[in-house]
PDB file of N, CA and C in Angstrom:
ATOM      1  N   UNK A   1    -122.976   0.820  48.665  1.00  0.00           N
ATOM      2  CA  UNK A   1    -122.797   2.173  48.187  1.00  0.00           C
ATOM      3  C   UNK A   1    -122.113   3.001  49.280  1.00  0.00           C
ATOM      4  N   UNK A   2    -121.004   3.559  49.144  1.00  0.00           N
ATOM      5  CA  UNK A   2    -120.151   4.186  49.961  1.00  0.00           C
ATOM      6  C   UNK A   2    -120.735   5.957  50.336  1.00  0.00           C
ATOM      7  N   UNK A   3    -121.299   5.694  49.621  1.00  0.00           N
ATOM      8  CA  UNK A   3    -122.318   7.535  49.403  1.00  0.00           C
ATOM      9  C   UNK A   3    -123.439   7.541  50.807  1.00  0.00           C
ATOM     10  N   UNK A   4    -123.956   6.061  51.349  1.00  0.00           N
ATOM     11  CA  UNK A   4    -124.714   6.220  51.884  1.00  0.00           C
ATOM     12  C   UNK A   4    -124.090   5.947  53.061  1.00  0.00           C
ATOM     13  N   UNK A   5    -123.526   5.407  53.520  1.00  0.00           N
ATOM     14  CA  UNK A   5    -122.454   5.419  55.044  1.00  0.00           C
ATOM     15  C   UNK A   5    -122.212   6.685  55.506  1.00  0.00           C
ATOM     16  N   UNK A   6    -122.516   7.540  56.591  1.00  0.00           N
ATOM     17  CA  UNK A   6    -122.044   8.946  56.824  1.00  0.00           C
ATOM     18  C   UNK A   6    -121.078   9.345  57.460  1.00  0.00           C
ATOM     19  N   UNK A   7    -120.420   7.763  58.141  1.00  0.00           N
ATOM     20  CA  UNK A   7    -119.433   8.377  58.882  1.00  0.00           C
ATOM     21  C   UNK A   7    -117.853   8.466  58.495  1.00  0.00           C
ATOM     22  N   UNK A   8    -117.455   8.362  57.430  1.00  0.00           N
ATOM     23  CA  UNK A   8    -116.637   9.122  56.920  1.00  0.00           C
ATOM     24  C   UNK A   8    -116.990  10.725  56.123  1.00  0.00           C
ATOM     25  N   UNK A   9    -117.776  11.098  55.861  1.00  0.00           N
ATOM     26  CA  UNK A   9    -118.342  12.209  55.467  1.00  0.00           C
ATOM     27  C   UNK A   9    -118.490  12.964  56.157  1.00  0.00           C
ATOM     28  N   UNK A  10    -119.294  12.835  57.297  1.00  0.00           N
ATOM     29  CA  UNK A  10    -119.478  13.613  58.220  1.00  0.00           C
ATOM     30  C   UNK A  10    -118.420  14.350  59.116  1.00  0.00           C
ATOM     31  N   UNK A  11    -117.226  13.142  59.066  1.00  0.00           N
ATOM     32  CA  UNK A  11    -116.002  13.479  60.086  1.00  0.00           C
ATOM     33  C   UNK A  11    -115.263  14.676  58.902  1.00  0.00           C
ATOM     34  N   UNK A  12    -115.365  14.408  58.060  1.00  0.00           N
ATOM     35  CA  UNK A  12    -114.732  15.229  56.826  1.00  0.00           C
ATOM     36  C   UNK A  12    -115.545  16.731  56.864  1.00  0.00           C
ATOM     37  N   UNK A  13    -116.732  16.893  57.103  1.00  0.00           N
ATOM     38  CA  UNK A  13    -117.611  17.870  56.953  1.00  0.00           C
ATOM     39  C   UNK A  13    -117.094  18.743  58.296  1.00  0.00           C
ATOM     40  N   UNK A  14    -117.304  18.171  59.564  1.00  0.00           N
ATOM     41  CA  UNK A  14    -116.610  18.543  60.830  1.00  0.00           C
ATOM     42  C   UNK A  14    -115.280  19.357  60.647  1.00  0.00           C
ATOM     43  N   UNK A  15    -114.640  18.320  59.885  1.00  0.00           N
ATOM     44  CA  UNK A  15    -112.644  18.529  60.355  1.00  0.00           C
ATOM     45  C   UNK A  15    -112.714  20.239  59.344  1.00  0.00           C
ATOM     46  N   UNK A  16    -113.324  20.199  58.125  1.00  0.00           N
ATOM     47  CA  UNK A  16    -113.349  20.909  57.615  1.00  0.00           C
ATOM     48  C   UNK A  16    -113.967  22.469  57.775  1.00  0.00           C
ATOM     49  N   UNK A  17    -115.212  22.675  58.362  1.00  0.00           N
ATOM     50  CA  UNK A  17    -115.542  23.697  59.351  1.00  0.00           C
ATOM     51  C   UNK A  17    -114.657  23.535  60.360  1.00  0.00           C
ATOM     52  N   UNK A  18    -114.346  23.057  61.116  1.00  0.00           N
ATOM     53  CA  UNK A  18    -113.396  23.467  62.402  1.00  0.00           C
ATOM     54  C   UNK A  18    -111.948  24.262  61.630  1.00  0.00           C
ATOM     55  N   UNK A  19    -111.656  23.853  60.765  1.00  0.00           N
ATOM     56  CA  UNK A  19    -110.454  24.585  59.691  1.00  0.00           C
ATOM     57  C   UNK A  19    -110.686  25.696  59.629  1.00  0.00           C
ATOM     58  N   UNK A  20    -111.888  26.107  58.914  1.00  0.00           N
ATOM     59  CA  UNK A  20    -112.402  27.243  58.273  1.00  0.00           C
ATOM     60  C   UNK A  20    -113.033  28.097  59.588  1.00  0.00           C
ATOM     61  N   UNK A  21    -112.964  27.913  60.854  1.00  0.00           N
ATOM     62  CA  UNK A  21    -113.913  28.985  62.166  1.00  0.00           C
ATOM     63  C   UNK A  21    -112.656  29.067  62.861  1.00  0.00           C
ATOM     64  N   UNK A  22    -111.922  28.150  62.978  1.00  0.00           N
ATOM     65  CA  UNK A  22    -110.668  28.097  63.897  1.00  0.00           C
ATOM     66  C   UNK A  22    -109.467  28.682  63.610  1.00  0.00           C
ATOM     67  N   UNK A  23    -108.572  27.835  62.613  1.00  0.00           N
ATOM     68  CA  UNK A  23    -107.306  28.145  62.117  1.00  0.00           C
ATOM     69  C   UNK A  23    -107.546  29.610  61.339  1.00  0.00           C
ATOM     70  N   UNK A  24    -108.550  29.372  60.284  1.00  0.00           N
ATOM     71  CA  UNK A  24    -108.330  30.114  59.103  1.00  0.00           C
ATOM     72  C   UNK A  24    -108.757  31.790  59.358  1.00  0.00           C
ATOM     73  N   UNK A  25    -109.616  32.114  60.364  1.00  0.00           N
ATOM     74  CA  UNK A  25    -110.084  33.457  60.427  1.00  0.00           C
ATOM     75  C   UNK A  25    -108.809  34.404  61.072  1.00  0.00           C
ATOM     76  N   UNK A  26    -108.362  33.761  62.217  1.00  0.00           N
ATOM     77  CA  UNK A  26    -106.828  34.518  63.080  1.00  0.00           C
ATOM     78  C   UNK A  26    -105.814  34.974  61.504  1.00  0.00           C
ATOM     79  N   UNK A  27    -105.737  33.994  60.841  1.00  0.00           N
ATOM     80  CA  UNK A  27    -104.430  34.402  59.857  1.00  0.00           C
ATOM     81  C   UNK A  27    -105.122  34.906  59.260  1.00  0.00           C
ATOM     82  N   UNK A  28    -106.236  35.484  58.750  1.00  0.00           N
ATOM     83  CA  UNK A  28    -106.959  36.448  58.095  1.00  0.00           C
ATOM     84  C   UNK A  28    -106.377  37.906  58.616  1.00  0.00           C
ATOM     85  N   UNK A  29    -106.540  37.719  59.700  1.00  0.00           N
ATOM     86  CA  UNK A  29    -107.059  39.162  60.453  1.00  0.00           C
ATOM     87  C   UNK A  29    -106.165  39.578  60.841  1.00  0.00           C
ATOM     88  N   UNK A  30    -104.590  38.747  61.122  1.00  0.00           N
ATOM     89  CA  UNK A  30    -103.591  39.034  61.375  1.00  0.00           C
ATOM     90  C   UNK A  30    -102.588  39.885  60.067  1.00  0.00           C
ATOM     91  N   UNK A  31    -102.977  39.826  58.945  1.00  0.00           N
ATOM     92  CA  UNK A  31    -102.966  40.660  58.425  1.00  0.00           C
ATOM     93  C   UNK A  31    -102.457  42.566  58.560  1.00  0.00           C
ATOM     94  N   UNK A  32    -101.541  42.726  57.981  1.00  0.00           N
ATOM     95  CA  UNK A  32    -101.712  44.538  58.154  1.00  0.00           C
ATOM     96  C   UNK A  32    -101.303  44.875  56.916  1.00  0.00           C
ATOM     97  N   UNK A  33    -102.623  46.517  56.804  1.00  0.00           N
ATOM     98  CA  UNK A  33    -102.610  46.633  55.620  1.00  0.00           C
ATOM     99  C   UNK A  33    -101.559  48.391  55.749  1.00  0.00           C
ATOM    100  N   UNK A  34    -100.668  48.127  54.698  1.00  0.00           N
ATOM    101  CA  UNK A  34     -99.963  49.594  54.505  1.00  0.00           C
ATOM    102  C   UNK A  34    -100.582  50.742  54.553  1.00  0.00           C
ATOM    103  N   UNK A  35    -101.531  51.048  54.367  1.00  0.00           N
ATOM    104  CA  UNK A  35    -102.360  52.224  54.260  1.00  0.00           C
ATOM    105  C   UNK A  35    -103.647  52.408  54.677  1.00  0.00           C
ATOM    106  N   UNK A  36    -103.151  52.880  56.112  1.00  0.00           N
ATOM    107  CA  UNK A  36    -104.438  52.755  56.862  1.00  0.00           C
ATOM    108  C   UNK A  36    -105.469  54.329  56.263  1.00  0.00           C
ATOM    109  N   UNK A  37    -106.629  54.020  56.283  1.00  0.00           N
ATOM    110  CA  UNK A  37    -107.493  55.429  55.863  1.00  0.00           C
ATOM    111  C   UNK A  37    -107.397  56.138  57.492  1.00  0.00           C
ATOM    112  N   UNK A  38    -106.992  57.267  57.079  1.00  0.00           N
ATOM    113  CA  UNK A  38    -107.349  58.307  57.974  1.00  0.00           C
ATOM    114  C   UNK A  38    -108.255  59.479  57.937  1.00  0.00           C
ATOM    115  N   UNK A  39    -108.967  59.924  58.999  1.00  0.00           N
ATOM    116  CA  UNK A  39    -109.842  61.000  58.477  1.00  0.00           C
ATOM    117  C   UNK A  39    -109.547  62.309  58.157  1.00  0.00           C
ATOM    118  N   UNK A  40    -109.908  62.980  57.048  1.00  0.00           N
ATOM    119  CA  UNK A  40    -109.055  64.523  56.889  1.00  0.00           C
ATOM    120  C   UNK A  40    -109.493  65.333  57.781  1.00  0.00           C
ATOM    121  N   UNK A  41    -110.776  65.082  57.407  1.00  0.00           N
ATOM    122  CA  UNK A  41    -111.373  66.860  58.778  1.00  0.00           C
ATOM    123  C   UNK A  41    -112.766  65.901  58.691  1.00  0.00           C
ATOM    124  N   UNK A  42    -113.089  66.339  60.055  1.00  0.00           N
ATOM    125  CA  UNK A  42    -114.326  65.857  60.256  1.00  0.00           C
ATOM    126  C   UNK A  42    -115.543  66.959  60.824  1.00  0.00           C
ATOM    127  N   UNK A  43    -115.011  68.252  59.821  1.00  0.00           N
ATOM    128  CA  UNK A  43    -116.102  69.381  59.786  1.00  0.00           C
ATOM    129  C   UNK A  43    -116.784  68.889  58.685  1.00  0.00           C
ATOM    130  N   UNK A  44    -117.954  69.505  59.301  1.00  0.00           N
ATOM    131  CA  UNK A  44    -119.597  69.035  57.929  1.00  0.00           C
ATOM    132  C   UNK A  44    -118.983  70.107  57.025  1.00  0.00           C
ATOM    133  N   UNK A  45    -119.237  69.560  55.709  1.00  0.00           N
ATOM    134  CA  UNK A  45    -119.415  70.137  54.415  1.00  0.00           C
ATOM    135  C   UNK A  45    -120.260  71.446  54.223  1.00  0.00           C
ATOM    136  N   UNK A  46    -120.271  72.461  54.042  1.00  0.00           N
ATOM    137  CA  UNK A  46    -121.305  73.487  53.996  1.00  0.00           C
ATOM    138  C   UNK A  46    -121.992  73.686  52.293  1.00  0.00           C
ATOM    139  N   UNK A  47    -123.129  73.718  52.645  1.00  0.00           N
ATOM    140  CA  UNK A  47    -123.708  73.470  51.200  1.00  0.00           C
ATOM    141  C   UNK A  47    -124.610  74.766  51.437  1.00  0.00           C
ATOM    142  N   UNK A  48    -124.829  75.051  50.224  1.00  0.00           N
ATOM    143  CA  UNK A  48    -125.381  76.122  49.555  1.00  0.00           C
ATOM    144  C   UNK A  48    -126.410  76.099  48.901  1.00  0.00           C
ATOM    145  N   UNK A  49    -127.541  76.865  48.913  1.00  0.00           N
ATOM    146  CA  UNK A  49    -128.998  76.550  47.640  1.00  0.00           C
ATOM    147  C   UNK A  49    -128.083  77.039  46.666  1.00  0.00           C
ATOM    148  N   UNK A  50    -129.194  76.372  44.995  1.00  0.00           N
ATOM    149  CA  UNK A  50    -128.399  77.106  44.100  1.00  0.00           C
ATOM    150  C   UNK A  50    -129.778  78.278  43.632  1.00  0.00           C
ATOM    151  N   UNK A  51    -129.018  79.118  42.873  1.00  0.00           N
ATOM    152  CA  UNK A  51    -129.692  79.762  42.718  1.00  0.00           C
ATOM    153  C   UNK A  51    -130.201  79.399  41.114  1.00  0.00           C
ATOM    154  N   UNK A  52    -131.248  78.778  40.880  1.00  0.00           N
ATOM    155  CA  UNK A  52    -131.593  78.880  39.032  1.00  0.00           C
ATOM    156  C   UNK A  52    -132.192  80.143  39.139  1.00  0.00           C
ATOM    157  N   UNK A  53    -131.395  80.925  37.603  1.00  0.00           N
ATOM    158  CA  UNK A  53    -131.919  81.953  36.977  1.00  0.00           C
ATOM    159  C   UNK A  53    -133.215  81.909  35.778  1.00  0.00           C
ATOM    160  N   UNK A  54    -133.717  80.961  35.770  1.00  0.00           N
ATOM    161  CA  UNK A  54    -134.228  80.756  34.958  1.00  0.00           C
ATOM    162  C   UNK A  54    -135.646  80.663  35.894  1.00  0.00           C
ATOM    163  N   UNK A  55    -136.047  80.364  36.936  1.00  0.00           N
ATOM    164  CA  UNK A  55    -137.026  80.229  37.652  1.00  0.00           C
ATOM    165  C   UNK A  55    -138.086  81.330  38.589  1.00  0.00           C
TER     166      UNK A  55
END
């Protein structure tokens, strides 16, 4: 049974995480996105009680 031998599997399991931590995260991140968010104003919001007329 070829299922139970691990050492082709294992080398496959390896090669494959080393792909995915190594190569693959840099070309992720290397990435640029057109529209960077910028902040408008970074004064606090002023809030107000309300007034219910009913109370």
């Amino acid at each position: 049974m070829p299922q139970l031998n691990p050492s082709p599997w294992f080398a496959i399991l390896i090669f494959s995480w080393m792909i995915f931590l190594i190569i693959v995260p840099p070309k992720i991140l290397a990435h640029s996105f057109p529209k960077e968010p910028t902040p408008l104003n970074a004064q606090k919001a002023k809030t107000a009680s309300w007034n219910w007329p009913w109370q």
